[in-house]
Protein backbone atom coordinates (compact mmCIF):
# COMPACT_ATOMS: atom_id res chain seq x y z
CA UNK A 1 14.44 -3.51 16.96
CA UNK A 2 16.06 -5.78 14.31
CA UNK A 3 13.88 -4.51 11.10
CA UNK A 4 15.34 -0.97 12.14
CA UNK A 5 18.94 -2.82 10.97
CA UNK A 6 19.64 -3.24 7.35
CA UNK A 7 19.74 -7.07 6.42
CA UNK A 8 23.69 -6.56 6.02
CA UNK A 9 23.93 -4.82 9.54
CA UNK A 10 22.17 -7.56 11.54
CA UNK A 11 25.80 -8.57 13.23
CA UNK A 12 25.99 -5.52 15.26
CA UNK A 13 22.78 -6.52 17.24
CA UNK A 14 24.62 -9.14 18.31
CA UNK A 15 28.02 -9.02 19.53
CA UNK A 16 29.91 -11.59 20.58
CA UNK A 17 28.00 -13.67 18.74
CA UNK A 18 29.11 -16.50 15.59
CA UNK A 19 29.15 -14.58 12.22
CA UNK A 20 26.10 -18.24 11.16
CA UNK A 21 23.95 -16.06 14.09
CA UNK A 22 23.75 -13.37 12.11
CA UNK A 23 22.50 -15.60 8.85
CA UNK A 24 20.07 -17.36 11.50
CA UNK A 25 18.29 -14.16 12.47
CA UNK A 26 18.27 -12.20 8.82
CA UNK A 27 16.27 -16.29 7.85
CA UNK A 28 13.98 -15.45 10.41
CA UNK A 29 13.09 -12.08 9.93
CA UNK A 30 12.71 -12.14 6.24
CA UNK A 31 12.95 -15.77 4.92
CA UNK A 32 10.57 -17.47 7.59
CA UNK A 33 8.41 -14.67 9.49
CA UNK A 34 7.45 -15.57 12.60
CA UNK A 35 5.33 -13.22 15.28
CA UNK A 36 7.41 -14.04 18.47
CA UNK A 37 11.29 -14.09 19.46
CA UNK A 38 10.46 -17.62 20.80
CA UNK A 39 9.79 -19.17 18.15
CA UNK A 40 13.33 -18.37 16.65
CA UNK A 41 13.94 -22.02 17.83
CA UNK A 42 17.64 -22.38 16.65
CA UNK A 43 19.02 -19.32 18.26
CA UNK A 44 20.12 -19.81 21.95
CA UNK A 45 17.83 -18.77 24.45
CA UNK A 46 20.11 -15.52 25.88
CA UNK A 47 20.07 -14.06 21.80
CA UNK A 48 15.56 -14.62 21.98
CA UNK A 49 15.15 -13.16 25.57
CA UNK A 50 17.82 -9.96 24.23
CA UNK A 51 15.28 -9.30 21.41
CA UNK A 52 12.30 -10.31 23.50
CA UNK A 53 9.31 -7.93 22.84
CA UNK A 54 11.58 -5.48 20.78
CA UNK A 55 11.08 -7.58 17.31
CA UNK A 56 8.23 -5.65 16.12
CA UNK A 57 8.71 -1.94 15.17
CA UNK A 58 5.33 -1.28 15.87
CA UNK A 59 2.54 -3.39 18.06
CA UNK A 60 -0.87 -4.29 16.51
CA UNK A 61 -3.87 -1.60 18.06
CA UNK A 62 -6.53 -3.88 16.35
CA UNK A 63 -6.81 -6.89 13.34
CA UNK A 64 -9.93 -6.67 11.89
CA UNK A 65 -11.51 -9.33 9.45
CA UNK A 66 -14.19 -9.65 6.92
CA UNK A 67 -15.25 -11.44 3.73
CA UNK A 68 -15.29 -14.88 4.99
CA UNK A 69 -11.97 -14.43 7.08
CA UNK A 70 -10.48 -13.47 3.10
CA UNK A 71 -9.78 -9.92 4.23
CA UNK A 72 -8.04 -8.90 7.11
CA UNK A 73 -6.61 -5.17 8.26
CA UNK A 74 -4.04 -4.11 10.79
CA UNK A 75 -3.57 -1.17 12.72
CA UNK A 76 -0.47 -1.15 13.86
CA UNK A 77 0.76 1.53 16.55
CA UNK A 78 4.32 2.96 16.93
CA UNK A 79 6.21 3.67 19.90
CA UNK A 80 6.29 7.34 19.19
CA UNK A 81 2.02 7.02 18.39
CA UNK A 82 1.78 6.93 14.74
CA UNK A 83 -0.65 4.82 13.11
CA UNK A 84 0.21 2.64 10.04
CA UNK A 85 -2.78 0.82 8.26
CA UNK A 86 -2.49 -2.49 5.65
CA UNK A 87 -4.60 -4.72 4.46
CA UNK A 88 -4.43 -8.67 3.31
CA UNK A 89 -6.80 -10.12 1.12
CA UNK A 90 -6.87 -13.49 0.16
CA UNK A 91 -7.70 -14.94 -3.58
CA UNK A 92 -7.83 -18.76 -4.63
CA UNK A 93 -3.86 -18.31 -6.11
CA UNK A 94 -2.64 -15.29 -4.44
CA UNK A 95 -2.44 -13.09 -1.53
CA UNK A 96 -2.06 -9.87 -1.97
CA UNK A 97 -1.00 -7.17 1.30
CA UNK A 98 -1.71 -3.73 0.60
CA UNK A 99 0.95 -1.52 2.65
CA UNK A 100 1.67 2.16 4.05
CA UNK A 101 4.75 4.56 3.29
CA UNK A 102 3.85 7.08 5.62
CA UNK A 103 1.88 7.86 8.77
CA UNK A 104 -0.55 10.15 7.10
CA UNK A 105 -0.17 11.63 4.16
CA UNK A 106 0.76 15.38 2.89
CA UNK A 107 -1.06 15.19 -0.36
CA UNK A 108 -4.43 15.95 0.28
CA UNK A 109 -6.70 14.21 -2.19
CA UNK A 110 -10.10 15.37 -1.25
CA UNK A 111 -11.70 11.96 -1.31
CA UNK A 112 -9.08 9.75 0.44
CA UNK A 113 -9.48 9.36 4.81
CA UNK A 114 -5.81 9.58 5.16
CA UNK A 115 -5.27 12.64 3.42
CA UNK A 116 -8.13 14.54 6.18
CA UNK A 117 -5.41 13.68 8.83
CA UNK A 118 -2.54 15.11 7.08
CA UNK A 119 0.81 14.65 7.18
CA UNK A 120 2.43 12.85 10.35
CA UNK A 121 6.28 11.32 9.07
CA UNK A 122 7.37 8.82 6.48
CA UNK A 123 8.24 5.04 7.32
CA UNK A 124 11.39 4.06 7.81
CA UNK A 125 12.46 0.61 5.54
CA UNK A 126 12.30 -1.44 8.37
CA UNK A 127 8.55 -0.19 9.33
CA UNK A 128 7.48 -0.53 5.36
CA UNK A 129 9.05 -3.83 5.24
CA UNK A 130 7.68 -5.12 8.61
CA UNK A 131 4.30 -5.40 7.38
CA UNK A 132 5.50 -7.62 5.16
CA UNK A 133 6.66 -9.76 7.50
CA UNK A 134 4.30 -9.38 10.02
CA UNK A 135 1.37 -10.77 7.56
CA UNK A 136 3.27 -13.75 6.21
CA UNK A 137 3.80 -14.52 10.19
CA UNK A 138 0.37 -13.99 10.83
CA UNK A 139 -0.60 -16.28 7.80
CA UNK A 140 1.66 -19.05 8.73
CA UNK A 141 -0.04 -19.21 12.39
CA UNK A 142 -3.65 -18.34 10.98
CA UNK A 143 -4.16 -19.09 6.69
CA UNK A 144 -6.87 -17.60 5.01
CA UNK A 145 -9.26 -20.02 3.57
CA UNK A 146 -8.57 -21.04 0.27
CA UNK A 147 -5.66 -18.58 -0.30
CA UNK A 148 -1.84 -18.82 -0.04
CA UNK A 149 -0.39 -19.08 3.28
CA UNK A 150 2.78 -16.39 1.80
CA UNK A 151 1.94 -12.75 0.83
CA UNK A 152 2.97 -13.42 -2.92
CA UNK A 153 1.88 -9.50 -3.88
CA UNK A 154 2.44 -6.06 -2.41
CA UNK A 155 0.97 -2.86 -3.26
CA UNK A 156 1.94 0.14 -1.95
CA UNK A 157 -1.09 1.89 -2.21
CA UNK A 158 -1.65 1.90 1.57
CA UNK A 159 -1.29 5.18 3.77
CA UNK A 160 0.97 7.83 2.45
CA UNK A 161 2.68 8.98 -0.94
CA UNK A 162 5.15 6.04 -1.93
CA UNK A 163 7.08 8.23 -3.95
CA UNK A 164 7.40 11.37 -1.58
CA UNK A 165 9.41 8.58 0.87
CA UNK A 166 11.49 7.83 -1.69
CA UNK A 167 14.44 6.54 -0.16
CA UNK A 168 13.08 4.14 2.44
CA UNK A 169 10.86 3.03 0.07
CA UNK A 170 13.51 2.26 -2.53
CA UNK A 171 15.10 0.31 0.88
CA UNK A 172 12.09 -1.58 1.70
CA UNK A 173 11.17 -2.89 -2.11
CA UNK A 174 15.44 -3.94 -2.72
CA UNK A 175 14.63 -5.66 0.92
CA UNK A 176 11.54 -7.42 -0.75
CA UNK A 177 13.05 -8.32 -3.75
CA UNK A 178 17.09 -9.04 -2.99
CA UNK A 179 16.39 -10.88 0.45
CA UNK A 180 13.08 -12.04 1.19
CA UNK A 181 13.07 -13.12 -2.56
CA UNK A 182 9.93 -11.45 -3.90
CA UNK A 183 9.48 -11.06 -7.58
CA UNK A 184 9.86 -7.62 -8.41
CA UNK A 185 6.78 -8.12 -11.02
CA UNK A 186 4.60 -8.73 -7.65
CA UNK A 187 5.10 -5.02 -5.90
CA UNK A 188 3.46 -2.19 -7.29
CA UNK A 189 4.09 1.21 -6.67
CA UNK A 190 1.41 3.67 -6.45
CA UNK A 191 1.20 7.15 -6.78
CA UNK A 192 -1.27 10.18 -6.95
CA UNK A 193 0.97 11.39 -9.78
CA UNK A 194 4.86 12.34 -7.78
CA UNK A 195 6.74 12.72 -11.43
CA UNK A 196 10.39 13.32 -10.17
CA UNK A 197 9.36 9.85 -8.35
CA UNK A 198 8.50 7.98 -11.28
CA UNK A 199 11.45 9.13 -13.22
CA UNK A 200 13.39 8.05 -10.44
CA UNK A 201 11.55 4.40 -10.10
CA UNK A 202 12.07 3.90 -13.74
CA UNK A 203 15.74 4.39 -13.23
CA UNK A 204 15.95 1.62 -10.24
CA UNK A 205 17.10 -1.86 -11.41
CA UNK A 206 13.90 -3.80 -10.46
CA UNK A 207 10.72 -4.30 -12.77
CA UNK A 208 8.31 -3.39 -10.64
CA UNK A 209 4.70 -2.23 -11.74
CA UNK A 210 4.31 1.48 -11.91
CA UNK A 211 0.22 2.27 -10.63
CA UNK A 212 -0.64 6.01 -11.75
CA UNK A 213 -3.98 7.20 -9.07
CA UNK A 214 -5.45 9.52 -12.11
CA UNK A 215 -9.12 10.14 -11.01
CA UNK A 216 -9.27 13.04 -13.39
CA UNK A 217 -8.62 12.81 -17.16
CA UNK A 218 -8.22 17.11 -17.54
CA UNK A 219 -6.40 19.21 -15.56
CA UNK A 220 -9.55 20.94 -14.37
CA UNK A 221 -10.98 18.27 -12.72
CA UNK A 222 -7.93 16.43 -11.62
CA UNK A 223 -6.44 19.71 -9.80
CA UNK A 224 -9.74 19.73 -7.55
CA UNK A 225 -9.32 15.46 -6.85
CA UNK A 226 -5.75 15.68 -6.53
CA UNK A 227 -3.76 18.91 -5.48
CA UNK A 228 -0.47 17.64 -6.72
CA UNK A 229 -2.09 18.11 -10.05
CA UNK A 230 -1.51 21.18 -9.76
CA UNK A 231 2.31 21.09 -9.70
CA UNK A 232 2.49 18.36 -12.15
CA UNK A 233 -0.39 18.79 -15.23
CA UNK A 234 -1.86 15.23 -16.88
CA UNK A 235 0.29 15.93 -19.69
CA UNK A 236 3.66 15.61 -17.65
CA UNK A 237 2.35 12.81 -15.58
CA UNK A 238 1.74 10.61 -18.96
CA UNK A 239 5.19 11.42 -20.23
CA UNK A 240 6.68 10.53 -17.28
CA UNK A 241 4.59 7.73 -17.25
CA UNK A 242 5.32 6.54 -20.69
CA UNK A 243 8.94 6.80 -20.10
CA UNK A 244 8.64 4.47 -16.83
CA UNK A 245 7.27 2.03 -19.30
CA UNK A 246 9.91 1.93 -21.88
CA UNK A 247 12.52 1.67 -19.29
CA UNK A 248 11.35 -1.59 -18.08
CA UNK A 249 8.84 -2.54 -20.05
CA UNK A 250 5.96 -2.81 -17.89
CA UNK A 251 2.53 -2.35 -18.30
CA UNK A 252 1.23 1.04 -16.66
CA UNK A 253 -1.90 0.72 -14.76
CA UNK A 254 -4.12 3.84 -14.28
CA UNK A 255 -6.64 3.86 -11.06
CA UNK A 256 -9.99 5.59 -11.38
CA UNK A 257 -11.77 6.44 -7.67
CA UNK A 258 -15.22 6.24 -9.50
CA UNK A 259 -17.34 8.96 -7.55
CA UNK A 260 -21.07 9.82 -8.04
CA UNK A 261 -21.67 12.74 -10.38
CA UNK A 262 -17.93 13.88 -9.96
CA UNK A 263 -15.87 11.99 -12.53
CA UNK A 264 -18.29 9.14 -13.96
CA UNK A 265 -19.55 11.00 -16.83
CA UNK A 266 -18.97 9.53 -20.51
CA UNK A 267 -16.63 12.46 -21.44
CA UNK A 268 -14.12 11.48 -18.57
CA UNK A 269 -14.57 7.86 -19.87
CA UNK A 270 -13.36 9.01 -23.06
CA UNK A 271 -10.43 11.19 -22.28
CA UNK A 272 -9.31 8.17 -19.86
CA UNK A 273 -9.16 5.71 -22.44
CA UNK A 274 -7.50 7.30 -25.21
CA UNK A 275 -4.72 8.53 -21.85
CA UNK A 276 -5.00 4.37 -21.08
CA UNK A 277 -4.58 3.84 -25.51
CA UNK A 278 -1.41 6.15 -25.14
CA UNK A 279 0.42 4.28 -22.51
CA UNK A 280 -0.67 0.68 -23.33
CA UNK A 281 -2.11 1.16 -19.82
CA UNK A 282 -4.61 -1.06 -18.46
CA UNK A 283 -7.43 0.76 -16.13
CA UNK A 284 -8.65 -0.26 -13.14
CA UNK A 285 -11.81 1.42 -12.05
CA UNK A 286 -12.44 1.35 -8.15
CA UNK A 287 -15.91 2.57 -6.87
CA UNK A 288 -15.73 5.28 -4.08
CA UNK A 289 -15.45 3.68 -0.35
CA UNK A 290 -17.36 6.49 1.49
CA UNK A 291 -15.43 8.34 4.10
CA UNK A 292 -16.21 10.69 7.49
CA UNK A 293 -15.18 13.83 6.30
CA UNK A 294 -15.75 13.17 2.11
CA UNK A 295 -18.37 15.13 0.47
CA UNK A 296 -18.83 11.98 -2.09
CA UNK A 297 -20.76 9.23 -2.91
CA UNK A 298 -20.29 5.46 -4.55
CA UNK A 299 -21.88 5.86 -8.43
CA UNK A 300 -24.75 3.22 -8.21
CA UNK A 301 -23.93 -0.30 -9.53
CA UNK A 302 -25.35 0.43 -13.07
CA UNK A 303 -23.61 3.52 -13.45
CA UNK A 304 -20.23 1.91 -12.46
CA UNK A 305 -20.84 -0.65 -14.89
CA UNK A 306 -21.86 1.97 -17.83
CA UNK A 307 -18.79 3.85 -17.01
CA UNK A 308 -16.37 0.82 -17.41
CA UNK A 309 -18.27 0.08 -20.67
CA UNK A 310 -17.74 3.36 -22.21
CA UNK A 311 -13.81 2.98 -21.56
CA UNK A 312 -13.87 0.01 -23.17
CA UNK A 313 -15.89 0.98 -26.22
CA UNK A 314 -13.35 3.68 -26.44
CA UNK A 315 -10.81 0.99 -26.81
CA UNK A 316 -8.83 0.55 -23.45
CA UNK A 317 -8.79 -2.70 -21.59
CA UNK A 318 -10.65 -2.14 -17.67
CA UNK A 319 -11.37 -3.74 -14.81
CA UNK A 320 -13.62 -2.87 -12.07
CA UNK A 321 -12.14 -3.23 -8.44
CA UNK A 322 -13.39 -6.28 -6.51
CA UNK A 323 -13.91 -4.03 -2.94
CA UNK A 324 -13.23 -5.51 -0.15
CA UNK A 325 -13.53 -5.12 3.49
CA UNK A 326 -15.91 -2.42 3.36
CA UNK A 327 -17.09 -3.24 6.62
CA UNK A 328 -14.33 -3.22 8.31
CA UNK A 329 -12.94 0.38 6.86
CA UNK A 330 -10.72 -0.90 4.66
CA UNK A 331 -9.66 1.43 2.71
CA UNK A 332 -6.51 3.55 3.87
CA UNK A 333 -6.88 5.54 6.39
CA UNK A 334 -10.38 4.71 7.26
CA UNK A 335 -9.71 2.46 10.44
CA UNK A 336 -7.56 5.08 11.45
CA UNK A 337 -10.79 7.56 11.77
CA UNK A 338 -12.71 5.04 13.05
CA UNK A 339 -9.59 4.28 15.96
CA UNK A 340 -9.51 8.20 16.65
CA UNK A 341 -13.00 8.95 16.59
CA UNK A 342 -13.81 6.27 19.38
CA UNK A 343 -10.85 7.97 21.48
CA UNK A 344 -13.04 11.33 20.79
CA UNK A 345 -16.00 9.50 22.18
CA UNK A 346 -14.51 8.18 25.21
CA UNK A 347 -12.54 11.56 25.74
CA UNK A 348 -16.05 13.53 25.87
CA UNK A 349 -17.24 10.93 28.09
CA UNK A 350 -14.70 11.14 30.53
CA UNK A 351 -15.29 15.11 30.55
């Protein structure tokens, strides 16, 4: 499967072939997507029917969309069975694709649907970066209304810890940005709070924007959210933080799963802004998409409001999430429950 190749390796697929084939292919897997080997249209027939069905790493299980035909989520299905989940959403000047690192995810955060699967493997670069590809493809054959017809953002904030995957993730973003041409200021790289990761991002040569999951301003709370807390406390997780941002100068942005009666009093609201005041972070405050197996709720509409309010009276700059896709399960890991509990169903069925 050619995203399994590095860019630079491409040749050896093809033997025999002139050195310009090579250039031809790497164009159309990363320059101009496109879903089929048959539309590769200046390659010779023998080189499109040799790749034939094998140019995907994965195959799409279902496409889901919502909002208008402005959000859209894949479930993509490896050879070997693992699921991998993103999402594209669609906004009048950009389009955004949300992406996975992993199938599954080891770090447990009570309130996330990937995390009540566990751990399956990490993504190889090829696999990460194929989602890129494959939703600029799908764009160019289908555009979202009133969007851009090229994924102009990526967020890894998908299925899986980014920044436990470290090296195929480092692979996949120098992919994005050295040969599909991506601005490094359009991928972000989230994490639940991996602090040998983020010392190691802030060391890479490519400016891209550092997203800190922090759903609990004091250790107390945070360790029962997020059980990587426990390894790394709030206080190492905003040095580590802070240094990210004086090594490339980027803006910090800290993401708050806003969850009824759990972490939407004023006191957290405090504690996160003068954390956001510290980094020169910007907050971005995301109301709860319920789960299966989550013992939470979504904060009511005024609450979410009256939380954002206090952070900002307390003198740090927030947004509240637009959510989208809700029903369509589209946050991580959620189509992924809804995929394996219908195979429950139909398994008792057939019983």
């Amino acid at each position: 499967m050619p995203y399994h190749v590095a860019p630079e390796d491409l040749g050896e697929l093809l033997p025999g072939e002139p050195a310009y084939r090579t250039t031809q292919l790497r164009e159309w897997l990363y320059d101009h997507p496109v879903l089929t080997a048959g539309e590769m249209t200046n390659l010779p027939s023998h080189v499109r029917d040799m790749i034939g069905d094998g140019l995907w790493p994965f195959s799409v299980e279902s496409e889901l969309s919502a909002d208008g035909g402005t959000t859209r989520k894949f479930l993509y299905r490896t050879p070997d069975g693992a699921a991998i989940e993103s999402v594209l959403m669609g906004y009048p000047k950009r389009t955004t694709l949300c992406i996975s690192s992993q199938a599954g995810c080891a770090m447990a955060c009570t309130f996330c649907a990937t995390g009540q699967f566990g751990f399956e493997r990490h993504l190889d670069a090829g696999e990460i970066v194929a989602q890129v590809a494959h939703a600029t493809a799908t764009l160019q054959r289908e555009p979202m209304p009133g969007s851009p017809s090229r994924v102009g953002n990526v967020v890894f904030m998908g299925m899986g810890e980014p920044l436990a995957n470290y090296d195929n993730v480092r692979e996949a973003i120098r992919r994005m940005v050295e040969v599909m041409g991506m601005s490094a200021r359009s991928v972000t790289v989230s994490t639940v709070g991996h602090v040998p990761g983020i010392r190691r991002l802030a060391a890479e040569p490519w400016p891209v924007t550092l997203a800190v999951s922090l759903h609990g301003a004091t250790d107390e709370l945070r360790n029962t959210l997020v059980p990587l807390g426990r390894r790394y406390p709030v206080a190492d997780l905003v040095e580590a933080a802070r240094d990210f941002t004086a090594a490339h100068g980027r803006r910090v942005s800290l993401e708050w799963t806003l969850m009824d009666r759990v972490n939407d009093s004023f006191e957290q609201a405090a504690l996160l802004a003068g954390i956001a005041r510290d980094l020169r972070a910007h907050v971005n405050v995301i109301p709860f998409n319920p789960t299966p197996l989550a013992p939470y709720e979504r904060p009511s509409g005024n609450r979410i409001r009256a939380f954002a309010a206090e952070v900002e009276r307390h003198g740090a700059t927030v947004t509240i999430r637009d959510t989208r896709g809700e029903d369509i399960d589209a946050a991580c890991g959620q189509l992924r429950v809804r995929a394996a509990a219908a195979k429950d169903t139909q398994l008792e069925r057939s019983s």
